[in-house]
C-alpha atoms as a PDB file:
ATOM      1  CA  UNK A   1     -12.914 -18.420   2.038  1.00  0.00           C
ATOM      2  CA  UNK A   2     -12.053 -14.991   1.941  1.00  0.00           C
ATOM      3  CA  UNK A   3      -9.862 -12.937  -0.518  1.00  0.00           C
ATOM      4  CA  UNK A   4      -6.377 -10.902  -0.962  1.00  0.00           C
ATOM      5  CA  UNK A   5      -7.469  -7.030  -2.075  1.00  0.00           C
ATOM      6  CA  UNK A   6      -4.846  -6.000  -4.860  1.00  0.00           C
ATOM      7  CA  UNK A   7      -4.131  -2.390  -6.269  1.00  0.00           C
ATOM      8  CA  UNK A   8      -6.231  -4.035  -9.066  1.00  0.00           C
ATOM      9  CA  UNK A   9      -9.557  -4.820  -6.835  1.00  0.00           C
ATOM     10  CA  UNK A  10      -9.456  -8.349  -4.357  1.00  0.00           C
ATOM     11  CA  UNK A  11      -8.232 -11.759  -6.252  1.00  0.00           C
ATOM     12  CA  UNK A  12      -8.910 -15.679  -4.593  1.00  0.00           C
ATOM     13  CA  UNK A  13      -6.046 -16.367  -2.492  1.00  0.00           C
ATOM     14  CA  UNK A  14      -4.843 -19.333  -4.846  1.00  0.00           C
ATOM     15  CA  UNK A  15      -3.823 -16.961  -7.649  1.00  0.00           C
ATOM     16  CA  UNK A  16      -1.531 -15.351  -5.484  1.00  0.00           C
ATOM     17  CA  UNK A  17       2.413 -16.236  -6.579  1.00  0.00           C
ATOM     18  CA  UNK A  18       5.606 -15.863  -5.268  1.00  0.00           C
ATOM     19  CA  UNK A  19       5.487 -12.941  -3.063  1.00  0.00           C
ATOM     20  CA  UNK A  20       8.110 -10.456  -1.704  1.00  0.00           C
ATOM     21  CA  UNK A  21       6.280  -9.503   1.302  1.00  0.00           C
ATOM     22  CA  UNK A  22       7.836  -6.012   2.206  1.00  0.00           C
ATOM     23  CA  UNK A  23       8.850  -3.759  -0.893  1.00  0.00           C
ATOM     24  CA  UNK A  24       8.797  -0.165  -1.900  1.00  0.00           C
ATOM     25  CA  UNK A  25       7.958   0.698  -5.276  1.00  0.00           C
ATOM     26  CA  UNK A  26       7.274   4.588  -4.747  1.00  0.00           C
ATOM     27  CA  UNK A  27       8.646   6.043  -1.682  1.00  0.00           C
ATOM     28  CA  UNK A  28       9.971   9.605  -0.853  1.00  0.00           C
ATOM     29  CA  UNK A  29      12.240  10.067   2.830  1.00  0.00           C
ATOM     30  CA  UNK A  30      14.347  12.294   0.642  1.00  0.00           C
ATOM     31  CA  UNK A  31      13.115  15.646   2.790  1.00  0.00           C
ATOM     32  CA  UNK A  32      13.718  13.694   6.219  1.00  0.00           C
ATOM     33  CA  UNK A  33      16.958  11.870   5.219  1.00  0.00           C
ATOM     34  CA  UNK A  34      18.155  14.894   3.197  1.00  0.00           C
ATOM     35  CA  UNK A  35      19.483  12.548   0.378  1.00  0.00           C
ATOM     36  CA  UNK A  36      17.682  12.337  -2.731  1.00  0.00           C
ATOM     37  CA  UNK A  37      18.808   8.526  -2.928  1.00  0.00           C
ATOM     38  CA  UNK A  38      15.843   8.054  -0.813  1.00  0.00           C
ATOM     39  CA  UNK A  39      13.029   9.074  -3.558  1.00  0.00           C
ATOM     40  CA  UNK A  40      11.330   6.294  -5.697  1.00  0.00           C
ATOM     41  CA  UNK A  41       8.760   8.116  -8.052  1.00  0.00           C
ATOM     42  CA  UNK A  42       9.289   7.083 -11.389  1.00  0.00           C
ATOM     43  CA  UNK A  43       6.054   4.668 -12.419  1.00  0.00           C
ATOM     44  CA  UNK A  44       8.262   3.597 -15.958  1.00  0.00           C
ATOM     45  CA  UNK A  45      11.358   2.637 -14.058  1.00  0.00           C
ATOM     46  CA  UNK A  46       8.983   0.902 -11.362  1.00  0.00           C
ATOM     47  CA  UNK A  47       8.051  -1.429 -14.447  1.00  0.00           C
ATOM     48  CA  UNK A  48      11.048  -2.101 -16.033  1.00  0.00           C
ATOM     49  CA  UNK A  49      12.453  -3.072 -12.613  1.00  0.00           C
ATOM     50  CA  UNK A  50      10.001  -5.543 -11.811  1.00  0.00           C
ATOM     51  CA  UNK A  51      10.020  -6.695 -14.717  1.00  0.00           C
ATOM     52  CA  UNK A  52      13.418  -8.367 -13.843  1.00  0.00           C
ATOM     53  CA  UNK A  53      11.576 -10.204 -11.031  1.00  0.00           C
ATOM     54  CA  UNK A  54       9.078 -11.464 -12.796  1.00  0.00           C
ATOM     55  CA  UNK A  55      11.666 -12.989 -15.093  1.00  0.00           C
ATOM     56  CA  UNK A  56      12.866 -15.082 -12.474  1.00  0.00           C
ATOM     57  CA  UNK A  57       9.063 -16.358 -10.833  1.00  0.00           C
ATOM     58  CA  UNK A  58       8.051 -13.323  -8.577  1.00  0.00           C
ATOM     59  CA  UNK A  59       4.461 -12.715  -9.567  1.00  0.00           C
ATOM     60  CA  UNK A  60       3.369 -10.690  -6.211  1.00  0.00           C
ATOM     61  CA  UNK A  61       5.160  -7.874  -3.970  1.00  0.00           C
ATOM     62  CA  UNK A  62       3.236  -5.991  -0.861  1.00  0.00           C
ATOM     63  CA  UNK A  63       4.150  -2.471  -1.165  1.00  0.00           C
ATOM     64  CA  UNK A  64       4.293  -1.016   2.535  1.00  0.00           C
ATOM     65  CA  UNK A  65       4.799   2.233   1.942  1.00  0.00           C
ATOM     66  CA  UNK A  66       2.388   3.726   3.659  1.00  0.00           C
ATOM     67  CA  UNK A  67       0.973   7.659   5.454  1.00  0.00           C
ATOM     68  CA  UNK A  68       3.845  10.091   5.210  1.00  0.00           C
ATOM     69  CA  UNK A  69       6.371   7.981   3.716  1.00  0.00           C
ATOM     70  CA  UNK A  70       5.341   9.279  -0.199  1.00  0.00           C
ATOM     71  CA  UNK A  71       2.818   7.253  -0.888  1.00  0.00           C
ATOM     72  CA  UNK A  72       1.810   6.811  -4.637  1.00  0.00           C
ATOM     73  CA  UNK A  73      -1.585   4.807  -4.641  1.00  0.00           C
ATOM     74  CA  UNK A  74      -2.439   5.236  -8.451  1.00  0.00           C
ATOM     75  CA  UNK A  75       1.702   4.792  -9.680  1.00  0.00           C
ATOM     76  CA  UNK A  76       1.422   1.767  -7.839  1.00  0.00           C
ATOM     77  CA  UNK A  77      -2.197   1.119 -10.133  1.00  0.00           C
ATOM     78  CA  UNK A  78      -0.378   2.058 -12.933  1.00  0.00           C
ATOM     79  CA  UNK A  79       2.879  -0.751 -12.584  1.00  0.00           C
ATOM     80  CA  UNK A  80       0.346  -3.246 -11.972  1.00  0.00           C
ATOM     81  CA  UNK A  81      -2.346  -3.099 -14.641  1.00  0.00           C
ATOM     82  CA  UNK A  82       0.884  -2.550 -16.975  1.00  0.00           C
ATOM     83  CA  UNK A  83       3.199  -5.349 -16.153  1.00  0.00           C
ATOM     84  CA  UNK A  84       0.561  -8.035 -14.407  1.00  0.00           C
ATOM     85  CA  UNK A  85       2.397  -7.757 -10.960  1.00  0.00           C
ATOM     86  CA  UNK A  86       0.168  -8.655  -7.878  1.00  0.00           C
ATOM     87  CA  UNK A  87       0.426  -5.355  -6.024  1.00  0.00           C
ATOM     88  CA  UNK A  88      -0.719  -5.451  -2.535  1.00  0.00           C
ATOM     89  CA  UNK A  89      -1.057  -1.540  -1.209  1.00  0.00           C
ATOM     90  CA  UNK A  90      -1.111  -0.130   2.480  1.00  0.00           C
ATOM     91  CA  UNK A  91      -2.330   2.499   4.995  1.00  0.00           C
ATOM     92  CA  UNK A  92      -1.012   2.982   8.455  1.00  0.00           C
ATOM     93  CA  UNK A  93       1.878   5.152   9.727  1.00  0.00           C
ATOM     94  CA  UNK A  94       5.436   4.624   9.807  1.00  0.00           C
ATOM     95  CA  UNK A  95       8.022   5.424  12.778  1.00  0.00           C
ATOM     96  CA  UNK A  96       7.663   8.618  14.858  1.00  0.00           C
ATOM     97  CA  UNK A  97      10.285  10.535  12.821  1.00  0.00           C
ATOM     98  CA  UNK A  98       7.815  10.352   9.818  1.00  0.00           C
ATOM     99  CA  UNK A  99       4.551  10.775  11.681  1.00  0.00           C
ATOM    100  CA  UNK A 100       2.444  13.365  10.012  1.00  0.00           C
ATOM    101  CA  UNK A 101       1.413  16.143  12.018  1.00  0.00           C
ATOM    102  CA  UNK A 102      -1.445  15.166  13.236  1.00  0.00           C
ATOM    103  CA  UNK A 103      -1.187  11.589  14.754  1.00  0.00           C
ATOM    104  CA  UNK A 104       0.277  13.470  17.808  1.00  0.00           C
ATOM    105  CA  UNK A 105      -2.571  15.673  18.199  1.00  0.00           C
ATOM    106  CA  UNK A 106      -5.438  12.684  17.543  1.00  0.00           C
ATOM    107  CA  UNK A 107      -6.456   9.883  19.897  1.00  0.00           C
ATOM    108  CA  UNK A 108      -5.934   6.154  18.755  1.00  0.00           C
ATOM    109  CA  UNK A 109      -9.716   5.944  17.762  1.00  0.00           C
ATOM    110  CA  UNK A 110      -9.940   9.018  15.778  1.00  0.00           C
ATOM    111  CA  UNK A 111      -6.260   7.911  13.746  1.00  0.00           C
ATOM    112  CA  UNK A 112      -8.551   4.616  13.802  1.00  0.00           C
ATOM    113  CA  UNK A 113     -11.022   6.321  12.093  1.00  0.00           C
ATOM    114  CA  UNK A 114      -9.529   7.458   9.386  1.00  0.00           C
ATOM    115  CA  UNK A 115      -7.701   4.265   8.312  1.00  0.00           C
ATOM    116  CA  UNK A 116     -10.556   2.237   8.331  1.00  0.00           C
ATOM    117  CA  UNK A 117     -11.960   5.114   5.398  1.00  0.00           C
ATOM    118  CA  UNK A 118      -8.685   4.568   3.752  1.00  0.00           C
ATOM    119  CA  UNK A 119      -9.480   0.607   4.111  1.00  0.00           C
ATOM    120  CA  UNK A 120     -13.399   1.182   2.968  1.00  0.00           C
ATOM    121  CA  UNK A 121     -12.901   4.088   0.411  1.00  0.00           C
ATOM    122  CA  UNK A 122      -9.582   3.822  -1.093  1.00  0.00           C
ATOM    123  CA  UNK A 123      -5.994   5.453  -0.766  1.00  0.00           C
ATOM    124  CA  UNK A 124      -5.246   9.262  -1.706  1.00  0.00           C
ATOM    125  CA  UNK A 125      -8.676  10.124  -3.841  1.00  0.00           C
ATOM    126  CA  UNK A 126      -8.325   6.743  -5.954  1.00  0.00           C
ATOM    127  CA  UNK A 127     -10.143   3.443  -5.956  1.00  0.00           C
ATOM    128  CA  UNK A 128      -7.190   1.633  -4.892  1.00  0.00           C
ATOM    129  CA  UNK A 129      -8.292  -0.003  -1.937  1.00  0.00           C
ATOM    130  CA  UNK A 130      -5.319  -1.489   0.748  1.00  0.00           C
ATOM    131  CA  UNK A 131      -4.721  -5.168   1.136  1.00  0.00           C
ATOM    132  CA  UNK A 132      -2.843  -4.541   4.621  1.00  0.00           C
ATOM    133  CA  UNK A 133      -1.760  -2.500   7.299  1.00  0.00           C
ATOM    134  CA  UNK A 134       1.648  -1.169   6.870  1.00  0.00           C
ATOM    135  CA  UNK A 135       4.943  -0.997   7.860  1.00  0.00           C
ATOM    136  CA  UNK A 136       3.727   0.085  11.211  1.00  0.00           C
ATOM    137  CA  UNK A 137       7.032   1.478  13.544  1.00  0.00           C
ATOM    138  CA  UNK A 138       8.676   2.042  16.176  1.00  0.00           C
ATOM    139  CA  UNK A 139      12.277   3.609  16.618  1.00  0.00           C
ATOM    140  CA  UNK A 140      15.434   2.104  17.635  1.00  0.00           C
ATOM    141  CA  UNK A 141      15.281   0.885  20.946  1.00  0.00           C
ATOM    142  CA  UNK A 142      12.163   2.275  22.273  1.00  0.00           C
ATOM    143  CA  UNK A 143       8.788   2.787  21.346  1.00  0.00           C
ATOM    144  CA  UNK A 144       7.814   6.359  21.582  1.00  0.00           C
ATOM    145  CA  UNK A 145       4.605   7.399  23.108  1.00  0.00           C
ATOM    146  CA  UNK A 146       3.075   8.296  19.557  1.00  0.00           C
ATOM    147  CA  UNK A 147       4.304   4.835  18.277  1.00  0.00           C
ATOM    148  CA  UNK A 148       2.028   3.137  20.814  1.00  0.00           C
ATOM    149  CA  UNK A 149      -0.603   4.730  20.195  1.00  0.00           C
ATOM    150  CA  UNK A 150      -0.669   4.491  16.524  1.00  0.00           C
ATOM    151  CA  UNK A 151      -0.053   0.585  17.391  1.00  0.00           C
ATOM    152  CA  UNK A 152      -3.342   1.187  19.301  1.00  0.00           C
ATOM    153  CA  UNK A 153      -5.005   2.419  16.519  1.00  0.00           C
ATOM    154  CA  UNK A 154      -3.515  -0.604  14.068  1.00  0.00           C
ATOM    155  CA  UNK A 155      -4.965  -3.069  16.151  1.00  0.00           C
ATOM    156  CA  UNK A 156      -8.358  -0.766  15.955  1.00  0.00           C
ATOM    157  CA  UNK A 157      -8.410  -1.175  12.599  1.00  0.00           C
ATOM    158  CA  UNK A 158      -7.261  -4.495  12.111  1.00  0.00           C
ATOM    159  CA  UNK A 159     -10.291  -5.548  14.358  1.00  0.00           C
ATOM    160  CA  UNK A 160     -12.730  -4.168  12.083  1.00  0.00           C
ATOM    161  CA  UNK A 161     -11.835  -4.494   8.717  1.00  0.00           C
ATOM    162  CA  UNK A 162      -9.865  -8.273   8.880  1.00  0.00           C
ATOM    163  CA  UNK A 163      -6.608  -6.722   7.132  1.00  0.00           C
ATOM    164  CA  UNK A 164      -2.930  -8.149   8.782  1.00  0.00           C
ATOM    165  CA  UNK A 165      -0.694  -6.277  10.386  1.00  0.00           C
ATOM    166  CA  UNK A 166       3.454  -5.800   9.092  1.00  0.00           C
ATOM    167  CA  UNK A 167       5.598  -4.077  10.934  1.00  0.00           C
ATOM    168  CA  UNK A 168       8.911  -1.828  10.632  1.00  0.00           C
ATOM    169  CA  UNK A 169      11.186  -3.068  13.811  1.00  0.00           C
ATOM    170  CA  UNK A 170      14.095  -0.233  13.364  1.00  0.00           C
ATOM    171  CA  UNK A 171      17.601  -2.486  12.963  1.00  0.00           C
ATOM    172  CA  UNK A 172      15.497  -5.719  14.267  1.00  0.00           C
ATOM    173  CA  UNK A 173      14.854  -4.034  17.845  1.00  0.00           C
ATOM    174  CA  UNK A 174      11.409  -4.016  19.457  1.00  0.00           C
ATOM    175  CA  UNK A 175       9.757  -6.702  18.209  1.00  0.00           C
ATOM    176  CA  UNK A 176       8.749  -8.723  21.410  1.00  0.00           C
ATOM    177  CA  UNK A 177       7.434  -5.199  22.578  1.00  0.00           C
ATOM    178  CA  UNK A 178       5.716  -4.958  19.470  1.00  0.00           C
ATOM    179  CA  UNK A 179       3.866  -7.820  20.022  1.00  0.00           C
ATOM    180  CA  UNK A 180       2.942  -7.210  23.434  1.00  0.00           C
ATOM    181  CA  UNK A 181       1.127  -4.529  22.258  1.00  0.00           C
ATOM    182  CA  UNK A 182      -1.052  -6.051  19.750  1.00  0.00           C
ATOM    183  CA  UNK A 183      -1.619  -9.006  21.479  1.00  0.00           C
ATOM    184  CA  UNK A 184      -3.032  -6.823  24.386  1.00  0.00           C
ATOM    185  CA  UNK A 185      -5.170  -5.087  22.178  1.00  0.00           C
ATOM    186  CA  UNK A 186      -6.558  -8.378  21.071  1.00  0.00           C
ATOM    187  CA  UNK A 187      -4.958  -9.089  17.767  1.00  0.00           C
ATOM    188  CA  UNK A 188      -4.127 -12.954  16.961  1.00  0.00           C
ATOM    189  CA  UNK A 189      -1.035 -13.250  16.716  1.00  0.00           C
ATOM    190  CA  UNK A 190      -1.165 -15.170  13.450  1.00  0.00           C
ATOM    191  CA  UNK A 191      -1.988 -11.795  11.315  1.00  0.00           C
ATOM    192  CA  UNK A 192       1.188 -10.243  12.355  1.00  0.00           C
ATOM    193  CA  UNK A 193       4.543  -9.575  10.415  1.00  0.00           C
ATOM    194  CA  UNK A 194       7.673  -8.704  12.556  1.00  0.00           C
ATOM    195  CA  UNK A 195       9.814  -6.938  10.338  1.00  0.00           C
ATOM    196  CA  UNK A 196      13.483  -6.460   9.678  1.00  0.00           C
ATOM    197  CA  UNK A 197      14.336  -9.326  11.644  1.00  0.00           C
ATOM    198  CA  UNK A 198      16.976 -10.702   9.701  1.00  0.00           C
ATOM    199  CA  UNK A 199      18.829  -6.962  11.014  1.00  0.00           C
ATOM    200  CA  UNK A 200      18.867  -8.988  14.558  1.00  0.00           C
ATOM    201  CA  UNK A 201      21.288 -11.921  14.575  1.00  0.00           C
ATOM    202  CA  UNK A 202      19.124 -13.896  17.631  1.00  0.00           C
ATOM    203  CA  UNK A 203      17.739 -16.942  16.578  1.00  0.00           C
ATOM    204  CA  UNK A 204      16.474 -17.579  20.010  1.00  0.00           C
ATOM    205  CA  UNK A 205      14.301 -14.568  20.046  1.00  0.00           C
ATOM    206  CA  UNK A 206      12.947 -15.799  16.590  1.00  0.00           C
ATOM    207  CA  UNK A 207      12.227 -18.678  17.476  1.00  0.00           C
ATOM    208  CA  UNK A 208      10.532 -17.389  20.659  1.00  0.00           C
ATOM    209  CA  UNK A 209       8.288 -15.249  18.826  1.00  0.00           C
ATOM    210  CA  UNK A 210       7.292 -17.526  15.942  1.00  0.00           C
ATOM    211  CA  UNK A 211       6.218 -20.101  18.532  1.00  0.00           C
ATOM    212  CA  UNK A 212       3.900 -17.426  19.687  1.00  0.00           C
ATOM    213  CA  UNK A 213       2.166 -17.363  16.305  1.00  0.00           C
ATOM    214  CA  UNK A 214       4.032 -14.337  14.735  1.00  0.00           C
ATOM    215  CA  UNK A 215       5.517 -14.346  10.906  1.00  0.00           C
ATOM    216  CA  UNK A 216       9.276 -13.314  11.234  1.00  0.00           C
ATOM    217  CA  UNK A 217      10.137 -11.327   8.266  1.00  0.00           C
ATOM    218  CA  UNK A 218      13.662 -11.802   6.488  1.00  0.00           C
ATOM    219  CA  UNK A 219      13.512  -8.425   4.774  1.00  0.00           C
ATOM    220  CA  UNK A 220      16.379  -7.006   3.868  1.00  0.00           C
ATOM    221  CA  UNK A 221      18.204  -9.655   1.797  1.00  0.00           C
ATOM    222  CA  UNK A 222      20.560  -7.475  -0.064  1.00  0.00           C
ATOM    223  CA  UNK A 223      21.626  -5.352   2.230  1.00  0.00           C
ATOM    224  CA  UNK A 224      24.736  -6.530   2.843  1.00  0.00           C
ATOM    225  CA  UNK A 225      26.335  -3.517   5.421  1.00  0.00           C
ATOM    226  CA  UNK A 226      23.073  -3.838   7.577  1.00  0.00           C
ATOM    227  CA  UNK A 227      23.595  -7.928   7.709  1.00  0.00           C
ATOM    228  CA  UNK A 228      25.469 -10.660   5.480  1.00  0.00           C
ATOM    229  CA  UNK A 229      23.324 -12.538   3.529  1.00  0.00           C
ATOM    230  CA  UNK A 230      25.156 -15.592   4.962  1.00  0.00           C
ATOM    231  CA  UNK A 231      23.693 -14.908   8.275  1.00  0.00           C
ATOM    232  CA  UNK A 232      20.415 -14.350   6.484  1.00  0.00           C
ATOM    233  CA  UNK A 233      20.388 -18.136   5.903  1.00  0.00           C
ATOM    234  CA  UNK A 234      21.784 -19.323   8.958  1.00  0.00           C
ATOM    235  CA  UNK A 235      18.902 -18.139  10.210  1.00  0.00           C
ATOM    236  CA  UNK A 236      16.163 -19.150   8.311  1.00  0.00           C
ATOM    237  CA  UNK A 237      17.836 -22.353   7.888  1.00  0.00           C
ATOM    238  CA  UNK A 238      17.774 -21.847  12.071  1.00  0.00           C
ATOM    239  CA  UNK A 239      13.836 -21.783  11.976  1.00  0.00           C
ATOM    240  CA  UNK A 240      13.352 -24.477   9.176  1.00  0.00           C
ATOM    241  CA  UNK A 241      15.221 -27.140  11.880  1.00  0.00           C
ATOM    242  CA  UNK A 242      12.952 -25.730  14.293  1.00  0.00           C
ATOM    243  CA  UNK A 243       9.526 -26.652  12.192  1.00  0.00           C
ATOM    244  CA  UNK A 244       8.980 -23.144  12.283  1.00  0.00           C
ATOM    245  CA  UNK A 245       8.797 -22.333   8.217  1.00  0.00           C
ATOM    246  CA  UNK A 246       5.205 -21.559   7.983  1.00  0.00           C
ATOM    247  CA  UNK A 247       6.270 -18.703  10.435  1.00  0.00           C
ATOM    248  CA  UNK A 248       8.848 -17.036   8.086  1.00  0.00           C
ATOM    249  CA  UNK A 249       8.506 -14.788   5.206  1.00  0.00           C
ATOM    250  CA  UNK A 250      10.746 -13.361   2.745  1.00  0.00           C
ATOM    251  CA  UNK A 251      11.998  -9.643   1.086  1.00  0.00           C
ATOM    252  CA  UNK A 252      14.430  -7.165   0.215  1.00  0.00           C
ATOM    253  CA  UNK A 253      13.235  -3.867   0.900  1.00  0.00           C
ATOM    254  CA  UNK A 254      14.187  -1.844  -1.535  1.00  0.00           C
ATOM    255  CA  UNK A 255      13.925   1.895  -0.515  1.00  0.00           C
ATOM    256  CA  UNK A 256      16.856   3.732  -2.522  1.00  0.00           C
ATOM    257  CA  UNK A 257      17.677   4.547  -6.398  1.00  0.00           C
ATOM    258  CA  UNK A 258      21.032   3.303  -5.615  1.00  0.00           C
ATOM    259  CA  UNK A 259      19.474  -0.575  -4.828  1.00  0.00           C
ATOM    260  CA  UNK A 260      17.484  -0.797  -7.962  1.00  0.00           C
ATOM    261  CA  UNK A 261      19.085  -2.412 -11.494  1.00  0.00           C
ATOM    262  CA  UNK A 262      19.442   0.229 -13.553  1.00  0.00           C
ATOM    263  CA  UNK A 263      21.451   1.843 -10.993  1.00  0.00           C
ATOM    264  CA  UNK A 264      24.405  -0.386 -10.084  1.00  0.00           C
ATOM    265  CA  UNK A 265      22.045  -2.125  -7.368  1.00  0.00           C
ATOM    266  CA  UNK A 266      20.922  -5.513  -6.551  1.00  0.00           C
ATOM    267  CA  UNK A 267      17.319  -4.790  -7.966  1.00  0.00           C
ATOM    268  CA  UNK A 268      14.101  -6.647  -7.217  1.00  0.00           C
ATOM    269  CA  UNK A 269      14.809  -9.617  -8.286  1.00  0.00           C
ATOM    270  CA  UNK A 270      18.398 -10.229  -5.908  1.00  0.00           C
ATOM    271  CA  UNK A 271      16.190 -12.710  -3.237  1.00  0.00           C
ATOM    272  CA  UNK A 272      15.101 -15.036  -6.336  1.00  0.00           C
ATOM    273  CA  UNK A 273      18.343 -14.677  -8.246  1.00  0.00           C
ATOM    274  CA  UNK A 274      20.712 -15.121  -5.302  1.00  0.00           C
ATOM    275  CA  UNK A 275      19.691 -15.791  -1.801  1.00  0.00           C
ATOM    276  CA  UNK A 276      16.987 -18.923  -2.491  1.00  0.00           C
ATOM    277  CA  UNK A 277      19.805 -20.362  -4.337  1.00  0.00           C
ATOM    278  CA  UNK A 278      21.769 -19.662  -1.240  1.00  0.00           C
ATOM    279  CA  UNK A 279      19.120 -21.648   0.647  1.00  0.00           C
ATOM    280  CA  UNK A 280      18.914 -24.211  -2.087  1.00  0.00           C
ATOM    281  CA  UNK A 281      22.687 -24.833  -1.513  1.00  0.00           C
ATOM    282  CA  UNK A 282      22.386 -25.441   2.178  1.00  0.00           C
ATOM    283  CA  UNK A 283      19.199 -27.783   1.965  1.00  0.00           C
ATOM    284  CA  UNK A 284      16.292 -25.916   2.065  1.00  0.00           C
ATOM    285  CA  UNK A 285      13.953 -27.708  -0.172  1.00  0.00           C
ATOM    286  CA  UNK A 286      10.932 -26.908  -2.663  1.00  0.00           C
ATOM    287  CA  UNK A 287       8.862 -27.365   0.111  1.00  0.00           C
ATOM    288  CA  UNK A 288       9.973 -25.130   2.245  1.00  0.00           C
ATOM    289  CA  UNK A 289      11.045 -22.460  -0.241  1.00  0.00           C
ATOM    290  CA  UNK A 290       7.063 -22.631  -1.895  1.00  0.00           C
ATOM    291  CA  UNK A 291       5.824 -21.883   1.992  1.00  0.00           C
ATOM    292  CA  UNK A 292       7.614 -18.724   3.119  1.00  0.00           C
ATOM    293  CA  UNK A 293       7.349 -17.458  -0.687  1.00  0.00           C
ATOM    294  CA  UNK A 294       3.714 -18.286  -1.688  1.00  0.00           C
ATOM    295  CA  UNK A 295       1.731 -20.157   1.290  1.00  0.00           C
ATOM    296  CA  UNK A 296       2.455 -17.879   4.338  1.00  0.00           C
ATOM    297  CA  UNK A 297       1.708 -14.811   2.141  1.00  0.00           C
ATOM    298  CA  UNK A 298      -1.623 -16.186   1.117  1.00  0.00           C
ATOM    299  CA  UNK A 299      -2.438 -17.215   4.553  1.00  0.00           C
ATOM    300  CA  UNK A 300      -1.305 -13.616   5.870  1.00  0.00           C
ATOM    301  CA  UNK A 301      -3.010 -11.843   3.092  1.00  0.00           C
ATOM    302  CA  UNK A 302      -6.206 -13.155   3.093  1.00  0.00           C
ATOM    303  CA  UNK A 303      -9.080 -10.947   4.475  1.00  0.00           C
ATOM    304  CA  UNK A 304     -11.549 -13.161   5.557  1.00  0.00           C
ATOM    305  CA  UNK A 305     -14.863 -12.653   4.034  1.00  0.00           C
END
């Protein structure tokens, strides 16, 4: 039957509820981006926040922060035994600009290697074990040498420890590329997430790739200067008419100070509170709405025993 590994240790796939399926909840670009906006690391905040979305039904959220993006495995522990939110953690490595040192200098079987301990032994020193492999990059408009091989060494891991694959597609570019890749290095097609795709305003190529098997992530809801929410549900709406909505699944990412609540920003909680309403309003029904928020994440997050 298999099972979906939590922050908290694995849970049946059943008890999994509405899920945002690519969040931050601790993150830290601030040294990269030079802009202090950029640095999540405050566990109380983390649970006051999410406690607005689990006013309004969310009861899971995949945290894909992940190798040198400020990773916080036992903060993330800590939000989730205290406020009852599904936490699903991650290990892989992010875009080239964010690589840590070493991926450059290691082959694809030894970065293999060690995310498979990550996978077996837990993240950072703790118990906290991840439940997928995450948000795996490549830059805008290319994928760097380094970028394919870590991709290599995804698909490594994925083929011996069952976890899915999500992916950071930099302003919605690369994603056929993407899943060239892992498709050549043998991974189904069905345990992949194509992120930030709602950044790339080409129902066509959704369509294209969802047909293949892929999930298509609409992940940035919020974000309004990247992408109107508007077009947001054109598009889904797009790939609903298509029969295509057990392909799709839904987030905000939420990577700045400046996006959460108590800030000004739209906060955890903006997909439930505004854009499914959105989609209500334009005739996406329960059914639909129940399968890219709670079916496709189960069926993505399960690790099959």
């Amino acid at each position: 039957m298999g099972h979906i590994m939590t922050v908290l240790g694995p849970i049946a796939p059943e008890t999994l509820g509405p899920t945002l399926m690519h969040e931050h909840l601790f993150i830290d670009l601030a040294g990269r981006k030079q802009d202090p906006d950029t640095r999540l690391d405050d566990v109380d905040t983390a649970c006051q926040e999410v406690a607005l979305l689990q006013e309004l039904g969310g009861r899971g959220l995949v945290e894909v922060t992940c190798l040198g993006m400020g990773r916080q495995a036992d903060a993330m522990r800590q939000v989730a035994a205290r406020t009852g939110l599904q936490v699903i953690a991650s290990t892989g490595f992010y875009q080239k600009s964010y690589h840590p040192p070493y991926v450059s200098e290691r082959s694809a079987e030894e970065l293999a290697d060690r995310l498979v301990r990550e996978v077996e032994e837990g993240l950072d020193g703790t118990a906290v074990r991840p439940g997928i492999l995450a948000e795996i990059g490549t830059s805008r408009d290319e994928i760097h040498p380094d970028e394919a091989k870590v991709f290599r060494a995804v698909a490594l891991t994925h083929r011996r420890t069952g976890l899915a694959i999500s992916t950071h597609c930099t302003l919605g570019t690369m994603a056929e590329q993407q899943l060239d890749l892992l498709e050549g290095e043998g991974v189904d097609p069905g345990r992949i997430v194509l992120g930030h795709q709602d950044l790339r305003d080409d129902l066509e190529l959704h369509v294209r790739l969802a047909r293949r098997g892929a999930a298509i992530a609409y992940d940035t809801a919020g974000k309004e200067k990247y992408m109107p929410d508007a077009v947001r549900v054109r598009l889904i709406t797009g790939m609903l008419e298509k029969g295509l909505g057990d392909r799709v699944v839904l987030s905000m990412d939420i990577t700045r100070r400046s996006h959460l609540s108590r800030h000004g920003g739209y906060g955890y909680g903006h997909l439930l509170r505004t854009l499914v309403p959105a989609l209500r309003a334009a005739g996406v029904g329960e059914r639909d709405l129940t399968a890219m928020l709670v079916d496709n994440p189960r069926r993505i997050l399960t690790i099959p025993d």
